[in-house]
Protein backbone atom coordinates (compact mmCIF):
# COMPACT_ATOMS: atom_id res chain seq x y z
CA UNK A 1 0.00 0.00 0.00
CA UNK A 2 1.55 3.39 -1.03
CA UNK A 3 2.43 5.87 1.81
CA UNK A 4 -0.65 7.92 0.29
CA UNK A 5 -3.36 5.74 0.18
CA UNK A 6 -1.67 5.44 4.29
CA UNK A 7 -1.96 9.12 5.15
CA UNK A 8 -5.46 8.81 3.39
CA UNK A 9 -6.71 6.65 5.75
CA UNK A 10 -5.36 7.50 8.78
CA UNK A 11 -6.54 11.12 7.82
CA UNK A 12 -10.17 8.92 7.84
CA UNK A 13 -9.80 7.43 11.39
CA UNK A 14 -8.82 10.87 12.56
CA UNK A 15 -11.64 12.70 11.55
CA UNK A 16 -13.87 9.68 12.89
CA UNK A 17 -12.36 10.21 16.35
CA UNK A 18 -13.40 13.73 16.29
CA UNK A 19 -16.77 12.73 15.11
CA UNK A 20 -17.23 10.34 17.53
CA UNK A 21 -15.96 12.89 19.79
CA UNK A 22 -18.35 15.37 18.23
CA UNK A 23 -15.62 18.51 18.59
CA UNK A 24 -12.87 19.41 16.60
CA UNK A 25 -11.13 22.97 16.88
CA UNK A 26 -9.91 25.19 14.01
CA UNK A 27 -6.38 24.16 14.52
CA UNK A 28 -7.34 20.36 14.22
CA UNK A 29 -9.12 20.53 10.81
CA UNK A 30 -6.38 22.87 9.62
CA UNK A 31 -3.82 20.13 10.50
CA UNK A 32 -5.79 17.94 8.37
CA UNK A 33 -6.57 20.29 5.19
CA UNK A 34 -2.83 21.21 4.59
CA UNK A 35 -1.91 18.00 4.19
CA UNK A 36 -3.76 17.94 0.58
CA UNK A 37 -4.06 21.63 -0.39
CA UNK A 38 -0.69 21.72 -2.10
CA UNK A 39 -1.70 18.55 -4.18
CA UNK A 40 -5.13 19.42 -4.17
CA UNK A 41 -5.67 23.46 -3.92
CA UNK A 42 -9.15 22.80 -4.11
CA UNK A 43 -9.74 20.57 -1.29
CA UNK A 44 -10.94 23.28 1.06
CA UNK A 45 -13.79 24.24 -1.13
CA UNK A 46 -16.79 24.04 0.95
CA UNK A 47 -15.17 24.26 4.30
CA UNK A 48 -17.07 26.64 6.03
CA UNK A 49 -15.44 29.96 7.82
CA UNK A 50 -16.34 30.67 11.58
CA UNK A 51 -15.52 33.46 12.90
CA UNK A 52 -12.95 33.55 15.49
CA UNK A 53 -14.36 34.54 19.60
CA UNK A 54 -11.50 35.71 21.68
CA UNK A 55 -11.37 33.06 25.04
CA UNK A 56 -13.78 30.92 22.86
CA UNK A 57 -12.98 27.64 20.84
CA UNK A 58 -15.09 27.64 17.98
CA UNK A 59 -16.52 23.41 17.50
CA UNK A 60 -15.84 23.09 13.65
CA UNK A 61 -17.10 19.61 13.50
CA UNK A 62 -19.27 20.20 10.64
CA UNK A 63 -15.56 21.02 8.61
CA UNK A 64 -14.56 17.54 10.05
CA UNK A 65 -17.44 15.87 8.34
CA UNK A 66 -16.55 17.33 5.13
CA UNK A 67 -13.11 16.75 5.28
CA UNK A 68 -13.79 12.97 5.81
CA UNK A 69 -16.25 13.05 2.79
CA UNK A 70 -13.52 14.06 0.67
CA UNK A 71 -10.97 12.01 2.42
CA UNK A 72 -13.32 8.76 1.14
CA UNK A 73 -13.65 9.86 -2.18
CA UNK A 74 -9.58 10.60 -2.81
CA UNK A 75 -9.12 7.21 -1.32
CA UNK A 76 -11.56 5.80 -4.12
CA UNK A 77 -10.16 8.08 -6.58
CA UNK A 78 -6.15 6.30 -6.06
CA UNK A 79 -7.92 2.76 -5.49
CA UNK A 80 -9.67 3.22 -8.77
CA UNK A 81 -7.55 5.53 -11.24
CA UNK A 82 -9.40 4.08 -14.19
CA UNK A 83 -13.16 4.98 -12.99
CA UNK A 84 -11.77 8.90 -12.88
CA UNK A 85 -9.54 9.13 -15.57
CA UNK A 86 -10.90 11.71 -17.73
CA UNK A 87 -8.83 10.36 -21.09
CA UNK A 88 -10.24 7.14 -21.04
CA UNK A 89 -14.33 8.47 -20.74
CA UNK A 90 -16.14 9.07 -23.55
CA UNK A 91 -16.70 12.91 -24.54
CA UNK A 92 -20.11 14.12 -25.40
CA UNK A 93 -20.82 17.56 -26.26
CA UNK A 94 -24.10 19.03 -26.64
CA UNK A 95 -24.64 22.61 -28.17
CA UNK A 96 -28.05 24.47 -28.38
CA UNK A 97 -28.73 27.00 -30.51
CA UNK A 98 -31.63 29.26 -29.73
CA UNK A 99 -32.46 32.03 -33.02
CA UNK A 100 -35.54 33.03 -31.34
CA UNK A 101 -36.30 36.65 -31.11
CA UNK A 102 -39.08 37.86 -28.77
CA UNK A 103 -40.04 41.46 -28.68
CA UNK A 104 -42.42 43.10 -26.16
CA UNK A 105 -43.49 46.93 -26.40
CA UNK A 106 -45.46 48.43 -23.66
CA UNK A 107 -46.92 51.53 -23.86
CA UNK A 108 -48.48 53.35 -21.22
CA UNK A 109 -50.65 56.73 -21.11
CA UNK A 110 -50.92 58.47 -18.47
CA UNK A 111 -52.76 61.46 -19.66
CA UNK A 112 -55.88 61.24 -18.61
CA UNK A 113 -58.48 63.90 -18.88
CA UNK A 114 -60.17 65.03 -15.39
CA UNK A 115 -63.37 63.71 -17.46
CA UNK A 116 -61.87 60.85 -18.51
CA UNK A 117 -60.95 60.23 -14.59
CA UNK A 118 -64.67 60.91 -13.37
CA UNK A 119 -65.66 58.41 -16.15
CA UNK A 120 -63.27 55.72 -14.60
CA UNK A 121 -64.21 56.77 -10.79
CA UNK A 122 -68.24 56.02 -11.87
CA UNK A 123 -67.84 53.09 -14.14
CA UNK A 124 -65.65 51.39 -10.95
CA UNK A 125 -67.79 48.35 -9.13
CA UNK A 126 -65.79 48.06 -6.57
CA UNK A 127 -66.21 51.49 -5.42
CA UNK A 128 -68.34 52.40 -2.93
CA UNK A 129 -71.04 55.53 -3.27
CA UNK A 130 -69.14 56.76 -0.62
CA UNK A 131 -65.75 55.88 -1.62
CA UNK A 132 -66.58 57.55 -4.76
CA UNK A 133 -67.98 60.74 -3.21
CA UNK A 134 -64.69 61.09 -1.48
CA UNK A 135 -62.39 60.39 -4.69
CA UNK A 136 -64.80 63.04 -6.84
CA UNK A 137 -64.08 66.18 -4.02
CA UNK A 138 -60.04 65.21 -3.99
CA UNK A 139 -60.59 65.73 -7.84
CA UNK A 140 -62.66 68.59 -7.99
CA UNK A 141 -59.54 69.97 -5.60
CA UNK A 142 -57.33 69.08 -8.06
CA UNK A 143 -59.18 71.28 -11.00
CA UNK A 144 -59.27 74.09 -8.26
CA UNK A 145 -55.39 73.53 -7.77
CA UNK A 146 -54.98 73.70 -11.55
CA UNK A 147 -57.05 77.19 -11.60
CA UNK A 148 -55.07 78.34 -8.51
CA UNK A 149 -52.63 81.47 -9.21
CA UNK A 150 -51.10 80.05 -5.87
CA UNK A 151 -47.23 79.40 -5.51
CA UNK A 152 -45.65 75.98 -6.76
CA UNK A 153 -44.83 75.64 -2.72
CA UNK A 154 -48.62 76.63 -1.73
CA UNK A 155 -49.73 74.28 -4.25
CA UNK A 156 -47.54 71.49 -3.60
CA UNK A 157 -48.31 71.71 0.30
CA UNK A 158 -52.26 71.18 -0.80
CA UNK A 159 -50.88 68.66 -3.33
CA UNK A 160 -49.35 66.35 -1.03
CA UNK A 161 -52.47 66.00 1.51
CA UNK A 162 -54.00 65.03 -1.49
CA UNK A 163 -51.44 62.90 -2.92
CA UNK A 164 -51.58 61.17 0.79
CA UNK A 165 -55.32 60.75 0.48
CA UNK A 166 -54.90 59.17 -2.85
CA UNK A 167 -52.23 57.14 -1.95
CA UNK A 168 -54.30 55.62 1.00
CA UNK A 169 -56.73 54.48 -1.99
CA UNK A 170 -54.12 52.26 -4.20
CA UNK A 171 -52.02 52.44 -6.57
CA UNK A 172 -54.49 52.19 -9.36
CA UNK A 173 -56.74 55.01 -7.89
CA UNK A 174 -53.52 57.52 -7.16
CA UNK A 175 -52.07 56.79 -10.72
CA UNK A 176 -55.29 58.24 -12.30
CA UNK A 177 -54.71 61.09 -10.43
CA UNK A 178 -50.84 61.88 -10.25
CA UNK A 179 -50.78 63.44 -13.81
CA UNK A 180 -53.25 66.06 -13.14
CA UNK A 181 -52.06 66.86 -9.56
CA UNK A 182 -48.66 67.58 -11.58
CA UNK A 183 -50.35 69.24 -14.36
CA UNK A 184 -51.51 71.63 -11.42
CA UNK A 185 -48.20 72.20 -9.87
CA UNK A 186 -46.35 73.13 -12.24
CA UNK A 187 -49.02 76.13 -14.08
């Protein structure tokens, strides 16, 4: 048996002890991983990183676990060179070409007319009488905003109690609405 496949398995029955043990410190599983990271720089992929507690030992036994998994499979891998020998397997290459071309235009308008919005508010079932009382003052504000000779900071501070109103309403609702309250800002 080659002094390897030895280390290898001794490497095993260490990391058992620790298992059966159920603790291993950082210093223990780094004795074991830089045994194979300058044959094997990849071996500590997947080891995973604790963070270091002054005064406290951190139990890396899950890094043990891991270790030992990849501990089997190297042993496997130098009993049975020919079952991982990439020369010898058989190469198949699959290639997909996709020529498919998929175009999507959205357009949205938000200019809607203050008639077009009292249209929407009336024609809405899921509105209330009430609910669309309410929504038909905030936009009769609104036309008085737009006819104000007010400041833009006057207007914006009426604005935004109405903007919060809307808001409070949905989305849908308050996006009806948004164009004309900045139509009225900025006249």
């Amino acid at each position: 048996m080659s002094k390897f496949k030895t280390m290898i398995r001794k490497d095993i029955q260490v990391c058992n002890q620790y298992i059966n043990a159920n603790f291993a410190k950082h210093s223990e599983v780094q004795a074991v991983l830089g045994k194979y990271l300058i044959d094997y720089p990849e071996f500590c992929q997947g080891i995973i990183s604790y963070a270091s507690v002054p005064g406290y030992e951190t139990n890396e036994i899950e890094n043990i676990k891991i270790i030992k998994g990849k501990l089997e499979y190297l042993l496997n891998r130098v009993d049975n060179p020919d079952l991982y020998n990439k020369q010898k397997s058989s190469e198949i290459n699959i290639s997909t070409t996709n020529n498919y071309t998929n175009n999507n235009t959205n357009n949205l308008d938000l200019r809607m007319t203050i008639d077009d919005i009292r249209k929407n508010i009336e024609d809405n079932s899921y509105l209330s009488d009430p609910e669309k009382n309410e929504l038909f003052e905030k936009l009769n504000e609104i036309v008085e905003l737009q006819k104000s000779k007010e400041s833009k900071t006057k207007k914006w501070d009426r604005a935004k109690k109405i903007l919060a109103f809307l808001l409070d309403k949905g989305a849908d609702i308050a996006i009806m609405y948004i164009p004309q309250i900045l139509a009225a800002i900025t006249k």
